[in-house]
C-alpha atoms as a PDB file:
ATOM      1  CA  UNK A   1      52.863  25.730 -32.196  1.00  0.00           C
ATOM      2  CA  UNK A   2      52.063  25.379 -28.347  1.00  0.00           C
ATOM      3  CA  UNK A   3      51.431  27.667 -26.083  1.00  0.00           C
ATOM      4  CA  UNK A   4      54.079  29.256 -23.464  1.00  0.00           C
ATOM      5  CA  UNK A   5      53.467  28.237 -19.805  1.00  0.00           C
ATOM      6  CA  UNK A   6      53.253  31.686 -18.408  1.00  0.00           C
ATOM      7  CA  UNK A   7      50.263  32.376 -20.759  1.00  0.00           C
ATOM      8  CA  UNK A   8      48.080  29.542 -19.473  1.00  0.00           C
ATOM      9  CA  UNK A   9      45.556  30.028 -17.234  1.00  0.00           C
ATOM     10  CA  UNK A  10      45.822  27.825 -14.010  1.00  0.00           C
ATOM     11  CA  UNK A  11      43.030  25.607 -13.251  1.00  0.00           C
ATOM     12  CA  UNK A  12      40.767  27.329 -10.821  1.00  0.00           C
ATOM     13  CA  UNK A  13      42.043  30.248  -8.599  1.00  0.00           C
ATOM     14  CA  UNK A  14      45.018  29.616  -6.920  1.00  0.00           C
ATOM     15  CA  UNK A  15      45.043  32.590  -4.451  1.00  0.00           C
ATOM     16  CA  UNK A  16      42.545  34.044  -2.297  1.00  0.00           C
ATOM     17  CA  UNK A  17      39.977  36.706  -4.172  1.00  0.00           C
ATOM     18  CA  UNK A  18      39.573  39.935  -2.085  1.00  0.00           C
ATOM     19  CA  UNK A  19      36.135  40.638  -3.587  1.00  0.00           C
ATOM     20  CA  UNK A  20      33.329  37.773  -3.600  1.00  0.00           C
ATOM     21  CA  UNK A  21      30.303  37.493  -6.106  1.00  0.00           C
ATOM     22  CA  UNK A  22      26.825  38.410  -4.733  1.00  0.00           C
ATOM     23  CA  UNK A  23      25.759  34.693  -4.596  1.00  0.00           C
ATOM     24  CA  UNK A  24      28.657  34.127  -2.562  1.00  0.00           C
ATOM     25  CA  UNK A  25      28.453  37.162   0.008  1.00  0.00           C
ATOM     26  CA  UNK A  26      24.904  36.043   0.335  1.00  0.00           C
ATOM     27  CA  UNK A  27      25.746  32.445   1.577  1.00  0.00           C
ATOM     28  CA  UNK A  28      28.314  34.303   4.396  1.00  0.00           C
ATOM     29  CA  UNK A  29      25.511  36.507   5.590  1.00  0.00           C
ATOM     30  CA  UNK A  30      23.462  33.382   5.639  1.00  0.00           C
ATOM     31  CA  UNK A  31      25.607  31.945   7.727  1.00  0.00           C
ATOM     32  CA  UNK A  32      26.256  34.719  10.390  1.00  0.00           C
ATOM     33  CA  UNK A  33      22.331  35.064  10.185  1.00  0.00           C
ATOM     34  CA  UNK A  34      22.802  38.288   8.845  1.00  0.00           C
ATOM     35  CA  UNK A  35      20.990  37.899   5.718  1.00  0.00           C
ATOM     36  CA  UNK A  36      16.567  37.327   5.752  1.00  0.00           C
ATOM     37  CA  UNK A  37      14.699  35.344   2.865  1.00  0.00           C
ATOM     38  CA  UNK A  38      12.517  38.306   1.774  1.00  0.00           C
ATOM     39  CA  UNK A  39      15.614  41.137   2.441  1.00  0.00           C
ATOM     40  CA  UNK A  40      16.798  42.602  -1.328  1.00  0.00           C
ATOM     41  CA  UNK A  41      19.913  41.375  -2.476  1.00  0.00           C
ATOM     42  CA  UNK A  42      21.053  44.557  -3.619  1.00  0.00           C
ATOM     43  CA  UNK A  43      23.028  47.074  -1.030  1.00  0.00           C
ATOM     44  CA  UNK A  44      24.480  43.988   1.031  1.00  0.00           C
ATOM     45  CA  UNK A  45      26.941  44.475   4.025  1.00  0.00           C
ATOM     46  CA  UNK A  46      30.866  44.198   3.668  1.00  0.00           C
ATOM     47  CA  UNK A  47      31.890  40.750   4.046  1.00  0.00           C
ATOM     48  CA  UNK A  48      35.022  39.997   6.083  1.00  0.00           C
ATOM     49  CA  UNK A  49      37.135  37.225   3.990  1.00  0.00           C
ATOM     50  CA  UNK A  50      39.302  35.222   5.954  1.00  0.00           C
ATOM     51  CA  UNK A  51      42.486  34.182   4.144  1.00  0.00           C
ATOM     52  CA  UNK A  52      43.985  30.606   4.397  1.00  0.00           C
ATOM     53  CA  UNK A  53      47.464  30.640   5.041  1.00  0.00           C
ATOM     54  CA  UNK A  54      49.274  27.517   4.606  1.00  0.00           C
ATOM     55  CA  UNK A  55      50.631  26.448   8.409  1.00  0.00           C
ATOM     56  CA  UNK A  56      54.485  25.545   9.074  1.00  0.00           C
ATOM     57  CA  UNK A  57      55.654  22.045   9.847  1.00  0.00           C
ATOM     58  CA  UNK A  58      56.492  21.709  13.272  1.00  0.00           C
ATOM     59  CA  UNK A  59      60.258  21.131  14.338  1.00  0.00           C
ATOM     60  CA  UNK A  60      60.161  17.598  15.976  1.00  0.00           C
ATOM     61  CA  UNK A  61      62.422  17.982  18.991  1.00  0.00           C
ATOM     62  CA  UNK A  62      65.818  16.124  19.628  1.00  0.00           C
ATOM     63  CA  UNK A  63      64.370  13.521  22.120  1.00  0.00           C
ATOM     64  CA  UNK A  64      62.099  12.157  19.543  1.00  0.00           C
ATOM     65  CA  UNK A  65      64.822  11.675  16.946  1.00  0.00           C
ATOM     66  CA  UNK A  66      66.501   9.927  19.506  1.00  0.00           C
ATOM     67  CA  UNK A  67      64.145   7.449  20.470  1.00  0.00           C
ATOM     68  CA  UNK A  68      63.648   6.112  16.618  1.00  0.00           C
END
C-alpha cells in the first residue's frame, strides 16, 4: 500500500523558518560582527530573518515585440 501525497514530507524546507537554530543565529551575528569568539552562546540577540520572495517577470513593452 503506498503512501498518500499529502502525508509525505517534502524534501528540505520549502518555506522560510521564522525561528533559526543557535548554530545558525550564531553565523548571522558573525557576520554583522555582533558575535566575539570567547562571548557564551547562551542569551544571544534577536536575529532579523530576511524572507526571499520570489520577484515578478517583467512585462516586455510593445516596441520590443515589435522589433522581433
Amino acid at each position: 500500500m503506498s503512501i498518500d501525497k499529502s502525508l509525505k514530507k517534502p524534501s528540505g524546507v520549502v518555506r522560510a523558518r521564522n525561528v533559526l537554530k543557535r548554530g545558525e543565529r550564531i553565523a548571522v551575528l558573525r557576520e554583522q560582527e555582533r558575535f566575539d569568539d570567547g562571548q557564551s552562546p547562551l542569551g544571544l540577540p534577536k536575529v532579523r530573518i530576511v524572507k526571499v520572495v520570489a520577484g515578478k517577470k517583467k512585462k516586455k513593452k510593445k516596441d520590443e515585440e515589435e522589433e522581433k
